[in-house]
N, C-alpha and C. Protein backbone atom coordinates (compact mmCIF):
# COMPACT_ATOMS: atom_id res chain seq x y z
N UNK A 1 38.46 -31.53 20.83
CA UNK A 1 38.86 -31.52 22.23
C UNK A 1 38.38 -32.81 22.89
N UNK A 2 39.26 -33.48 23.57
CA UNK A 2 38.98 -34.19 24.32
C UNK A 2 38.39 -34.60 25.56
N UNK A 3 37.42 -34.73 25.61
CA UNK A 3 35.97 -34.64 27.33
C UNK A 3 36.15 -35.75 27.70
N UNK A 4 37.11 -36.53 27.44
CA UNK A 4 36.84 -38.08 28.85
C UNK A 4 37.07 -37.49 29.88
N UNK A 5 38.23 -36.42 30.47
CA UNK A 5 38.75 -36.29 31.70
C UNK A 5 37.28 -35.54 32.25
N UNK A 6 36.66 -34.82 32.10
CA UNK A 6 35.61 -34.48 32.39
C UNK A 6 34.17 -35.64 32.44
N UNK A 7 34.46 -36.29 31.46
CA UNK A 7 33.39 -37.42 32.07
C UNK A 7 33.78 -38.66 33.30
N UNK A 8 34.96 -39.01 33.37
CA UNK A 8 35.52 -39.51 34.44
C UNK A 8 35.20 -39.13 35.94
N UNK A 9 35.62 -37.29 35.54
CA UNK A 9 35.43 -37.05 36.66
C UNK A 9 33.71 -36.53 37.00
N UNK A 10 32.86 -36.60 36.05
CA UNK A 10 31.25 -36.79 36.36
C UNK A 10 31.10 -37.98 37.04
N UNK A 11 31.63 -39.25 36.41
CA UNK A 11 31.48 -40.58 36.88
C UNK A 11 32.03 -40.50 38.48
N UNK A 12 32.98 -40.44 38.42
CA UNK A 12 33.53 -40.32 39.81
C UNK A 12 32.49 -39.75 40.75
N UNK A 13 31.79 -38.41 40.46
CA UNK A 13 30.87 -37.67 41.42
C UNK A 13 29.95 -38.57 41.63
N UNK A 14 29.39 -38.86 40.60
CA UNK A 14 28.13 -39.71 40.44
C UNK A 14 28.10 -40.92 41.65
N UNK A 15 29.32 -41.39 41.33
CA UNK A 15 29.69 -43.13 42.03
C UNK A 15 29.86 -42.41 43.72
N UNK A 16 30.66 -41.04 44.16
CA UNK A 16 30.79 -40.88 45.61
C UNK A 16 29.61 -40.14 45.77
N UNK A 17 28.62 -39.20 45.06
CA UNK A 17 27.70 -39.05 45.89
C UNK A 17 26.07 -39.99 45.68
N UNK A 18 26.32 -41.04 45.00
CA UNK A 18 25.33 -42.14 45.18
C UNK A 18 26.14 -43.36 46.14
N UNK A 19 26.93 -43.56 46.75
CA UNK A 19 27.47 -44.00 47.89
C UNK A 19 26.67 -42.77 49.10
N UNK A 20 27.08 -42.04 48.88
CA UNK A 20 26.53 -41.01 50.28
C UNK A 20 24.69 -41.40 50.21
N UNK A 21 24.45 -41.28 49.35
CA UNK A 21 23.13 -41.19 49.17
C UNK A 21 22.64 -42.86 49.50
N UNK A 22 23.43 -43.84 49.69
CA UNK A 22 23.05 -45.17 50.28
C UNK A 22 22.61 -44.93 51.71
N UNK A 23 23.16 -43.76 52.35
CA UNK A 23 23.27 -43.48 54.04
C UNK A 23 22.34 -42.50 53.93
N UNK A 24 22.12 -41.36 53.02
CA UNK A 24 21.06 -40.45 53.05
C UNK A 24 19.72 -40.72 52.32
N UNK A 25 18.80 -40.80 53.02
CA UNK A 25 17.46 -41.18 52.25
C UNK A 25 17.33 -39.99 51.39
N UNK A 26 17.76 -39.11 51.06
CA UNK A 26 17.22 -37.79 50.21
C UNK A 26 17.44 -38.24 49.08
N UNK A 27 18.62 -38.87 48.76
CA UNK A 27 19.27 -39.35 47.29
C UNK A 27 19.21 -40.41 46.97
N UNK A 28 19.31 -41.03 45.88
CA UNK A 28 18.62 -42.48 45.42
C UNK A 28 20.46 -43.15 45.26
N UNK A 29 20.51 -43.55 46.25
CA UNK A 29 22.19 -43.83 46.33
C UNK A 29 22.46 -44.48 45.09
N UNK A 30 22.01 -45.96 45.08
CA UNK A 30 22.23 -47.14 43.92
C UNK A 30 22.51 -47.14 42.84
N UNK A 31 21.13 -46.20 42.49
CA UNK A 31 20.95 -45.76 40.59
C UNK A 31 21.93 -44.88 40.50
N UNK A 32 22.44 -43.79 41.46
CA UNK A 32 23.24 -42.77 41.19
C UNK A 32 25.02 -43.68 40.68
N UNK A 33 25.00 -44.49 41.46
CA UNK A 33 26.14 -45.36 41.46
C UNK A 33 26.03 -45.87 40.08
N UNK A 34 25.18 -46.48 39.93
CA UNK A 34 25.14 -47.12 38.46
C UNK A 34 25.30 -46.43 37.64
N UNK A 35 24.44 -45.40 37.85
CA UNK A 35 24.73 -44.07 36.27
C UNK A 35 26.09 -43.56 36.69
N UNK A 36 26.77 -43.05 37.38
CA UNK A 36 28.49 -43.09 37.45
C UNK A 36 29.26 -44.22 36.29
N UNK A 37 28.73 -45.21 37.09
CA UNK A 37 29.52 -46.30 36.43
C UNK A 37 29.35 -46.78 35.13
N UNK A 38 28.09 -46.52 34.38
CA UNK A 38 27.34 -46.24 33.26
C UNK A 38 28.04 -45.42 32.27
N UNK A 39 28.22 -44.02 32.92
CA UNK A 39 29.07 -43.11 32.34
C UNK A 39 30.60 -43.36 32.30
N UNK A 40 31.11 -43.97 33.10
CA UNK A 40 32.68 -44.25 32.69
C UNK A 40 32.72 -45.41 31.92
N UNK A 41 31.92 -46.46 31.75
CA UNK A 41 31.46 -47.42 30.59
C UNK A 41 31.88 -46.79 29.63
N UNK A 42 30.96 -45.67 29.17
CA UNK A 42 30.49 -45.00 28.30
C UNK A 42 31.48 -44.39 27.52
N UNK A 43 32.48 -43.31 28.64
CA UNK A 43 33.03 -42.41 28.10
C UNK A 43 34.65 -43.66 27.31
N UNK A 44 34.90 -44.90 27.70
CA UNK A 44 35.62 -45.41 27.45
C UNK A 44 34.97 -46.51 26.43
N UNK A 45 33.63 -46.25 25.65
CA UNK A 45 33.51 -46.72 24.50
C UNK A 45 32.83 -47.78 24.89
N UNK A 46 32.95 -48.21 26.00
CA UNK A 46 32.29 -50.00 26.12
C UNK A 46 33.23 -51.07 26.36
N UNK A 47 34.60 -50.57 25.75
CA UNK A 47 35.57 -51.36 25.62
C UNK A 47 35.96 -52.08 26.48
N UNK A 48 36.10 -51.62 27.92
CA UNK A 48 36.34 -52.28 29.01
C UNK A 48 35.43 -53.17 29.93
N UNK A 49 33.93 -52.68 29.94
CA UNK A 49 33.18 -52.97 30.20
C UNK A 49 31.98 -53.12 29.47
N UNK A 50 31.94 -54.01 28.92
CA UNK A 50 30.64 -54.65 28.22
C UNK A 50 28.98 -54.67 28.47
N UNK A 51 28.17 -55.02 27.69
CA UNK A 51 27.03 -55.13 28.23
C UNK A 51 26.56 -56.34 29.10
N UNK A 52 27.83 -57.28 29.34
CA UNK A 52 27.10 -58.20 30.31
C UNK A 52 27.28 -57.33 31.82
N UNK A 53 28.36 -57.05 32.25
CA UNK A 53 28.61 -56.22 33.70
C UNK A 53 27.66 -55.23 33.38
N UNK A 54 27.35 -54.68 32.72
CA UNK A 54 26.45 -53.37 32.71
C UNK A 54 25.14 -54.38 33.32
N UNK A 55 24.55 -55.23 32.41
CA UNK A 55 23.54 -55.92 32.95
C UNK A 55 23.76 -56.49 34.18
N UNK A 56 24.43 -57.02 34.59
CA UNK A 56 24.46 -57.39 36.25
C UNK A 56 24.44 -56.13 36.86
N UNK A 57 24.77 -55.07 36.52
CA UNK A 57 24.66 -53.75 37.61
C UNK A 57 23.82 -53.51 37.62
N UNK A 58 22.78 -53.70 36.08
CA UNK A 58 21.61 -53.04 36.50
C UNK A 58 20.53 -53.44 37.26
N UNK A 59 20.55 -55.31 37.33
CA UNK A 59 20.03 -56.01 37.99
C UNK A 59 20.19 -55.58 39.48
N UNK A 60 21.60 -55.45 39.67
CA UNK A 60 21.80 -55.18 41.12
C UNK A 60 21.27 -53.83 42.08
N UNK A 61 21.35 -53.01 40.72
CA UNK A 61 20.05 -51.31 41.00
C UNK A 61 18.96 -51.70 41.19
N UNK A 62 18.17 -52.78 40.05
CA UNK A 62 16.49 -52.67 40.48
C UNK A 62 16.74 -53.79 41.85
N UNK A 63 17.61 -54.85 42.15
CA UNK A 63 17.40 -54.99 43.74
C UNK A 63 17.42 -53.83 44.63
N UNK A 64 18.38 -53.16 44.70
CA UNK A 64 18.14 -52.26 45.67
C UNK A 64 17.51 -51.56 45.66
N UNK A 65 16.33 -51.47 44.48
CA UNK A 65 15.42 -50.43 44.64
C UNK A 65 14.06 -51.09 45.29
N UNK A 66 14.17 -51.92 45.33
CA UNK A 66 13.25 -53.09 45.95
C UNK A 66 13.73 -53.20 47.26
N UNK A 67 14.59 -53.46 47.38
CA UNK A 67 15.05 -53.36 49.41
C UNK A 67 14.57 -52.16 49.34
N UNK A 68 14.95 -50.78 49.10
CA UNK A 68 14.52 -49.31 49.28
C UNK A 68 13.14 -49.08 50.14
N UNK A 69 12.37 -50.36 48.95
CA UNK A 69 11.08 -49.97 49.26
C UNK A 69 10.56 -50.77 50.50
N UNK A 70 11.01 -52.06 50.62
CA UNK A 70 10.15 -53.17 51.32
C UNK A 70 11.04 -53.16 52.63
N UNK A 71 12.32 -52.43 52.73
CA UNK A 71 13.07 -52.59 53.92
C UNK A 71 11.92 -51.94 55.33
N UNK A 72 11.43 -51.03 55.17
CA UNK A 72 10.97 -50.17 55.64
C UNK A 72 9.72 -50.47 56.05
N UNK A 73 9.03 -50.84 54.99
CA UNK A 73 7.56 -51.54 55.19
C UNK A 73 7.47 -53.03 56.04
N UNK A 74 8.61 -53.57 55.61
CA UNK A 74 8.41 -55.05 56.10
C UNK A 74 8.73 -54.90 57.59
N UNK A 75 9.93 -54.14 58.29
CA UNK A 75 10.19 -53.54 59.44
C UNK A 75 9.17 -53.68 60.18
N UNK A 76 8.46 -52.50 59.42
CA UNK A 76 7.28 -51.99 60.58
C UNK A 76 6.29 -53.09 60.15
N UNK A 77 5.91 -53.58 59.34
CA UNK A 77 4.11 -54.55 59.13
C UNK A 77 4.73 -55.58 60.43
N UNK A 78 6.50 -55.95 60.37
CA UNK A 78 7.02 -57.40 61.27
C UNK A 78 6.08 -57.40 62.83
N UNK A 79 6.11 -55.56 63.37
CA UNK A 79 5.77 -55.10 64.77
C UNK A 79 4.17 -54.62 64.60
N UNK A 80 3.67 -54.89 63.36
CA UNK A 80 2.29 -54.33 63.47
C UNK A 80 2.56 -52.79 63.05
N UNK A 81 2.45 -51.76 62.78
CA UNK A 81 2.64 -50.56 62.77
C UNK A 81 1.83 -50.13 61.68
N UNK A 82 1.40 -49.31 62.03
CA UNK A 82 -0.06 -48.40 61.57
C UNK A 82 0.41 -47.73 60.13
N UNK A 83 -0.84 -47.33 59.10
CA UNK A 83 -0.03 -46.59 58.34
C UNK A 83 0.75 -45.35 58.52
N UNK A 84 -0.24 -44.62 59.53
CA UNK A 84 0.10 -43.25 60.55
C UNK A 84 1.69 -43.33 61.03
N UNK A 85 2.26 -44.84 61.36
CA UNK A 85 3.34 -44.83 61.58
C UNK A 85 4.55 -44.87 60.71
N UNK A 86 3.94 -45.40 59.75
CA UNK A 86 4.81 -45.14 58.36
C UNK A 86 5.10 -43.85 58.05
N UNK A 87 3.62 -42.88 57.93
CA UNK A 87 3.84 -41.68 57.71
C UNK A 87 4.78 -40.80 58.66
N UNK A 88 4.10 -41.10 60.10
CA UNK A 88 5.61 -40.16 60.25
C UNK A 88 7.16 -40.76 60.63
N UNK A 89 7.63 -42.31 59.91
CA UNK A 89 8.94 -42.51 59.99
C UNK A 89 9.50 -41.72 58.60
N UNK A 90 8.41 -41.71 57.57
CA UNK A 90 9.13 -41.08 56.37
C UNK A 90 9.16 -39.24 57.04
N UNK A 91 8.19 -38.85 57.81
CA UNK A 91 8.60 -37.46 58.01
C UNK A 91 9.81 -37.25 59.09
N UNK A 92 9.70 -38.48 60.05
CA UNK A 92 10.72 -38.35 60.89
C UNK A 92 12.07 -38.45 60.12
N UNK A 93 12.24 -39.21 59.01
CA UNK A 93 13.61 -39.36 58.08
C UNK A 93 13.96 -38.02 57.45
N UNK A 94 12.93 -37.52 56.85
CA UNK A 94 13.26 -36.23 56.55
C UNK A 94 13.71 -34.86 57.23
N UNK A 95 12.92 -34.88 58.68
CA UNK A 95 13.26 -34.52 59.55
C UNK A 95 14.69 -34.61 59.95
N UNK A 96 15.08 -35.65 60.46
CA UNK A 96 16.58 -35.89 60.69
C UNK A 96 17.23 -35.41 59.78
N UNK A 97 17.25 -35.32 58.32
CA UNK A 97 18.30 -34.72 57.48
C UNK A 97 18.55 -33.69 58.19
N UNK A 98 17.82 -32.82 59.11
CA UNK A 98 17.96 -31.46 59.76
C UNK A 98 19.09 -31.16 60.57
N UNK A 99 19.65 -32.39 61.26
CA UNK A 99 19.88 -33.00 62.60
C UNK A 99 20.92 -33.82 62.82
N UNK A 100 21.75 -33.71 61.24
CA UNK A 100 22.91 -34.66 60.92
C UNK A 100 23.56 -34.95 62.31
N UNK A 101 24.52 -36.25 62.29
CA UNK A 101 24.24 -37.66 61.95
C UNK A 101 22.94 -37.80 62.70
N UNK A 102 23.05 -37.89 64.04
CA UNK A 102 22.22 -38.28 64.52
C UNK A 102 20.68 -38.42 64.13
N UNK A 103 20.42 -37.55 63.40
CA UNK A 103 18.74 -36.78 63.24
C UNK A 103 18.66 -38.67 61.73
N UNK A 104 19.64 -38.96 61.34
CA UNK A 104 19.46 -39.46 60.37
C UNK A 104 18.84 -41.51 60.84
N UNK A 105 19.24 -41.46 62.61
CA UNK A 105 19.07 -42.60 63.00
C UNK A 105 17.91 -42.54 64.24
N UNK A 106 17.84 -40.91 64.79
CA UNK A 106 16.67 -40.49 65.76
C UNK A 106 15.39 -40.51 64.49
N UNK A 107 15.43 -39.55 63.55
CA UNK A 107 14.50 -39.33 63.02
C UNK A 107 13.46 -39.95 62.13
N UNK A 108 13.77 -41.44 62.10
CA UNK A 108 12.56 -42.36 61.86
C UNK A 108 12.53 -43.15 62.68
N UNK A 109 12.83 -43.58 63.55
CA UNK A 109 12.23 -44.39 64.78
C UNK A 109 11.25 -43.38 65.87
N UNK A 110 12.07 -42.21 65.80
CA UNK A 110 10.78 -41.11 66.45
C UNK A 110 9.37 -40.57 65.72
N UNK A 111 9.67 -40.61 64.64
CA UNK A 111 8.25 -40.48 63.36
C UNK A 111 7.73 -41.29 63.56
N UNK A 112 8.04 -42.70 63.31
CA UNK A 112 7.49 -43.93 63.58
C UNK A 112 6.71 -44.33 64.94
N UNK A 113 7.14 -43.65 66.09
CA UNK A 113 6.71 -44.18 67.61
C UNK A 113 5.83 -42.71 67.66
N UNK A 114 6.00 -41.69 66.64
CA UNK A 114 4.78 -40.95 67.25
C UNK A 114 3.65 -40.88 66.44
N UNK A 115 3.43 -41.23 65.17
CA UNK A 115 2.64 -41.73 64.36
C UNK A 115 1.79 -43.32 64.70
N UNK A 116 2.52 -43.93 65.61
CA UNK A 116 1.68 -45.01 66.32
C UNK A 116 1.24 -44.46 67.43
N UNK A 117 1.78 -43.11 68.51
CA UNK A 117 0.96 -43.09 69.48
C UNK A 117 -0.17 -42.31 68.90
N UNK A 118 0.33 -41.27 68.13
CA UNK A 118 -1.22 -40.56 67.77
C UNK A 118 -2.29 -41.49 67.25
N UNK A 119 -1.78 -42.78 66.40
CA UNK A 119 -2.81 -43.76 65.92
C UNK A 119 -3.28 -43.99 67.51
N UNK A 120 -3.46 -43.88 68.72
CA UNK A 120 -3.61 -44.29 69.86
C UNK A 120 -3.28 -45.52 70.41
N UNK A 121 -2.06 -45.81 70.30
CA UNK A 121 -1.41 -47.09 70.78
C UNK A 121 -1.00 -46.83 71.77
N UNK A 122 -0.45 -47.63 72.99
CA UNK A 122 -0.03 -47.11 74.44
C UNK A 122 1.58 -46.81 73.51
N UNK A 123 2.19 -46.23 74.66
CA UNK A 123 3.73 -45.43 74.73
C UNK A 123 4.38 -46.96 74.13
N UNK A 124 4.09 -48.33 74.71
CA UNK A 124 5.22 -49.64 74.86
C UNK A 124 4.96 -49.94 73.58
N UNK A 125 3.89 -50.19 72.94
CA UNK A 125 3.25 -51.00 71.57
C UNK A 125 4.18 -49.61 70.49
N UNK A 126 4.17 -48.44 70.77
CA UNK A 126 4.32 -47.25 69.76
C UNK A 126 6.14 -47.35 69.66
N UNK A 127 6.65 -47.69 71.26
CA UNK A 127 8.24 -47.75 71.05
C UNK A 127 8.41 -48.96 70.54
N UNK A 128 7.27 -49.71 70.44
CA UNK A 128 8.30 -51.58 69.65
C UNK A 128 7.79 -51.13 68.23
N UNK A 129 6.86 -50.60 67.76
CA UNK A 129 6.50 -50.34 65.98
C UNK A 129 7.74 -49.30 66.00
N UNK A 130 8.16 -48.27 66.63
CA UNK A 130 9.53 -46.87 66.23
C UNK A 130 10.71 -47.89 65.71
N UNK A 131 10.94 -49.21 66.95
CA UNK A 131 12.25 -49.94 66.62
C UNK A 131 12.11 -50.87 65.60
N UNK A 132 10.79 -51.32 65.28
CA UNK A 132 10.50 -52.09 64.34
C UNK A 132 11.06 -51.59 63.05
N UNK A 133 10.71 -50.36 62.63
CA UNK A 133 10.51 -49.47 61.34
C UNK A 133 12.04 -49.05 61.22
N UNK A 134 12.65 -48.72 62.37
CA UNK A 134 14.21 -48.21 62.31
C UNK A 134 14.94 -49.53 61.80
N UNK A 135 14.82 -50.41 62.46
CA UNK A 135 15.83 -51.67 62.28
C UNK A 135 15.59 -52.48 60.53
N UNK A 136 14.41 -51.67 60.54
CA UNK A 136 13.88 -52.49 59.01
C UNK A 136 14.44 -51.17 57.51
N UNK A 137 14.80 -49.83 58.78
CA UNK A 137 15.62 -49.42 57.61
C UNK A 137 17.23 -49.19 57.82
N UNK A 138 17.43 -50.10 58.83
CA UNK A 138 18.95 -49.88 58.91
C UNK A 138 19.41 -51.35 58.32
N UNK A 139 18.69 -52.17 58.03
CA UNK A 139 18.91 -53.51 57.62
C UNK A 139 18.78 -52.99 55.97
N UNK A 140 18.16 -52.44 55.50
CA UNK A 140 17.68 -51.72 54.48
C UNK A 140 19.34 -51.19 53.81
N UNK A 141 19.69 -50.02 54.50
CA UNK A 141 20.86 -49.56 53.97
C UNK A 141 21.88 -50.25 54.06
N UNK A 142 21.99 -51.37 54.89
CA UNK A 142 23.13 -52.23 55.09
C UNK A 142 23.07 -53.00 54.05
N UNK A 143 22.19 -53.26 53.62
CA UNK A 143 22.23 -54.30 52.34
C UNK A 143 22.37 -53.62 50.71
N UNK A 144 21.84 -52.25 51.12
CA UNK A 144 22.12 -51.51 49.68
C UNK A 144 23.33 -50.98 50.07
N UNK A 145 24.16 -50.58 50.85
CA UNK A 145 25.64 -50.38 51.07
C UNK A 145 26.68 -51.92 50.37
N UNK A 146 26.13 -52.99 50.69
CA UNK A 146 26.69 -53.81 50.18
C UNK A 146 26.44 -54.21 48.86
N UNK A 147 24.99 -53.74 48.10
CA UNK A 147 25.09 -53.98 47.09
C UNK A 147 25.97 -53.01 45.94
N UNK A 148 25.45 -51.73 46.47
CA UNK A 148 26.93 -50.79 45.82
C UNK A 148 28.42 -51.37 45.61
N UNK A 149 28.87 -51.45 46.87
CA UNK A 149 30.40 -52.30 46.85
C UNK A 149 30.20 -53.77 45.90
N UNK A 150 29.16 -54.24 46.07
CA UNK A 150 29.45 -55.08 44.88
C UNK A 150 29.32 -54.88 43.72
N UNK A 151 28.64 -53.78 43.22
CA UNK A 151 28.68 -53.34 42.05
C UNK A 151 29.96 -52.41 41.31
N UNK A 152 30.74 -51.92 42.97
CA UNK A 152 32.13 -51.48 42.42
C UNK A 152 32.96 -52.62 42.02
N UNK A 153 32.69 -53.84 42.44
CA UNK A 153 33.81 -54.71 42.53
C UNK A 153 33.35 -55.59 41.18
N UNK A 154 32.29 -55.45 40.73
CA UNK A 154 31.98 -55.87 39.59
C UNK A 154 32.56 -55.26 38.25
N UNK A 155 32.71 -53.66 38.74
CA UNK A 155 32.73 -52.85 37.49
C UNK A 155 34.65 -53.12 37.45
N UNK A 156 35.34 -53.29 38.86
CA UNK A 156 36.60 -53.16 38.99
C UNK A 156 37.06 -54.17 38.07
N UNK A 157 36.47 -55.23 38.68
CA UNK A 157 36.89 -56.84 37.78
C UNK A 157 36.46 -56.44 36.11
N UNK A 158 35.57 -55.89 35.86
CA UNK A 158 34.94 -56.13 34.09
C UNK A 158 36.17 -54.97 33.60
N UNK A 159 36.70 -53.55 34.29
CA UNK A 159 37.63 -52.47 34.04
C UNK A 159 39.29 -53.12 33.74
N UNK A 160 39.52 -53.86 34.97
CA UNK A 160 41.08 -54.50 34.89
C UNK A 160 41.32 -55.43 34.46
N UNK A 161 40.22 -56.78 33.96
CA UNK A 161 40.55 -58.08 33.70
C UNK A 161 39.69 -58.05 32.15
């Protein structure tokens, strides 16, 4: 029996819900994309896509797993921001999953500005570390959103040409 149509359509899941997961911090968007695209490699033998595009994708995963990490941190260290404030932009992120869309763009800039006031920062210093930490993870997903699409457009070109 023949299982490509079934691995295709794994790949396929893989590739749209590691795209979603570029916008949702719950899911590791990138890698999910890659292992999609990994697997339709795969299920078509290699033939189309080789191990050099495989290696540029994967390069292009451990970047974004590196923005993942430093988008966020570098944000907030840019405005000063406490570790307390770190801690609660990651609870405020999680939080927001609660709270779709919105909760997903309220809920770490509000973790963030209340984890600096409880560090005892005035209200003004706690709202410039909240926007600090937000903008450092919306710069964050904007750049792993684009690295995905380039990794589709990599796999498109190594698939058709």
């Amino acid at each position: 029996m023949d299982y490509s149509f079934i691995l295709y359509v794994l790949a396929g899941l893989l590739v749209v819900t590691g795209i979603a997961g570029v916008i949702l911090p719950a899911l590791p968007g990138v890698p999910l994309v890659f292992a999609g695209l990994l697997v339709a490699a795969w299920t078509d033998g290699f033939d189309r896509v080789g191990w050099l595009p495989l290696l540029l994708l994967g390069v292009l995963t451990a970047i974004s797993v590196v923005i993942d990490v430093l988008s966020t941190v570098i944000g907030a260290q840019r405005v000063g921001a406490s570790k307390l404030a770190l801690v609660g932009s990651a609870i405020g992120t999680v939080a927001g999953l609660f709270f779709m869309p919105i909760g997903l763009f309220v809920g770490p800039f509000a973790g963030a500005l209340a984890g600096e006031y409880i560090n005892g920062r005035k209200l003004g210093q706690a709202t410039k570390v909240g926007l600090g930490t937000w903008l450092g993870i919306v710069l964050g997903v904007a750049l792993k959103l684009g690295l995905a699409v380039a990794m589709l457009g990599v796999f498109a070109v190594a698939w058709f040409f």
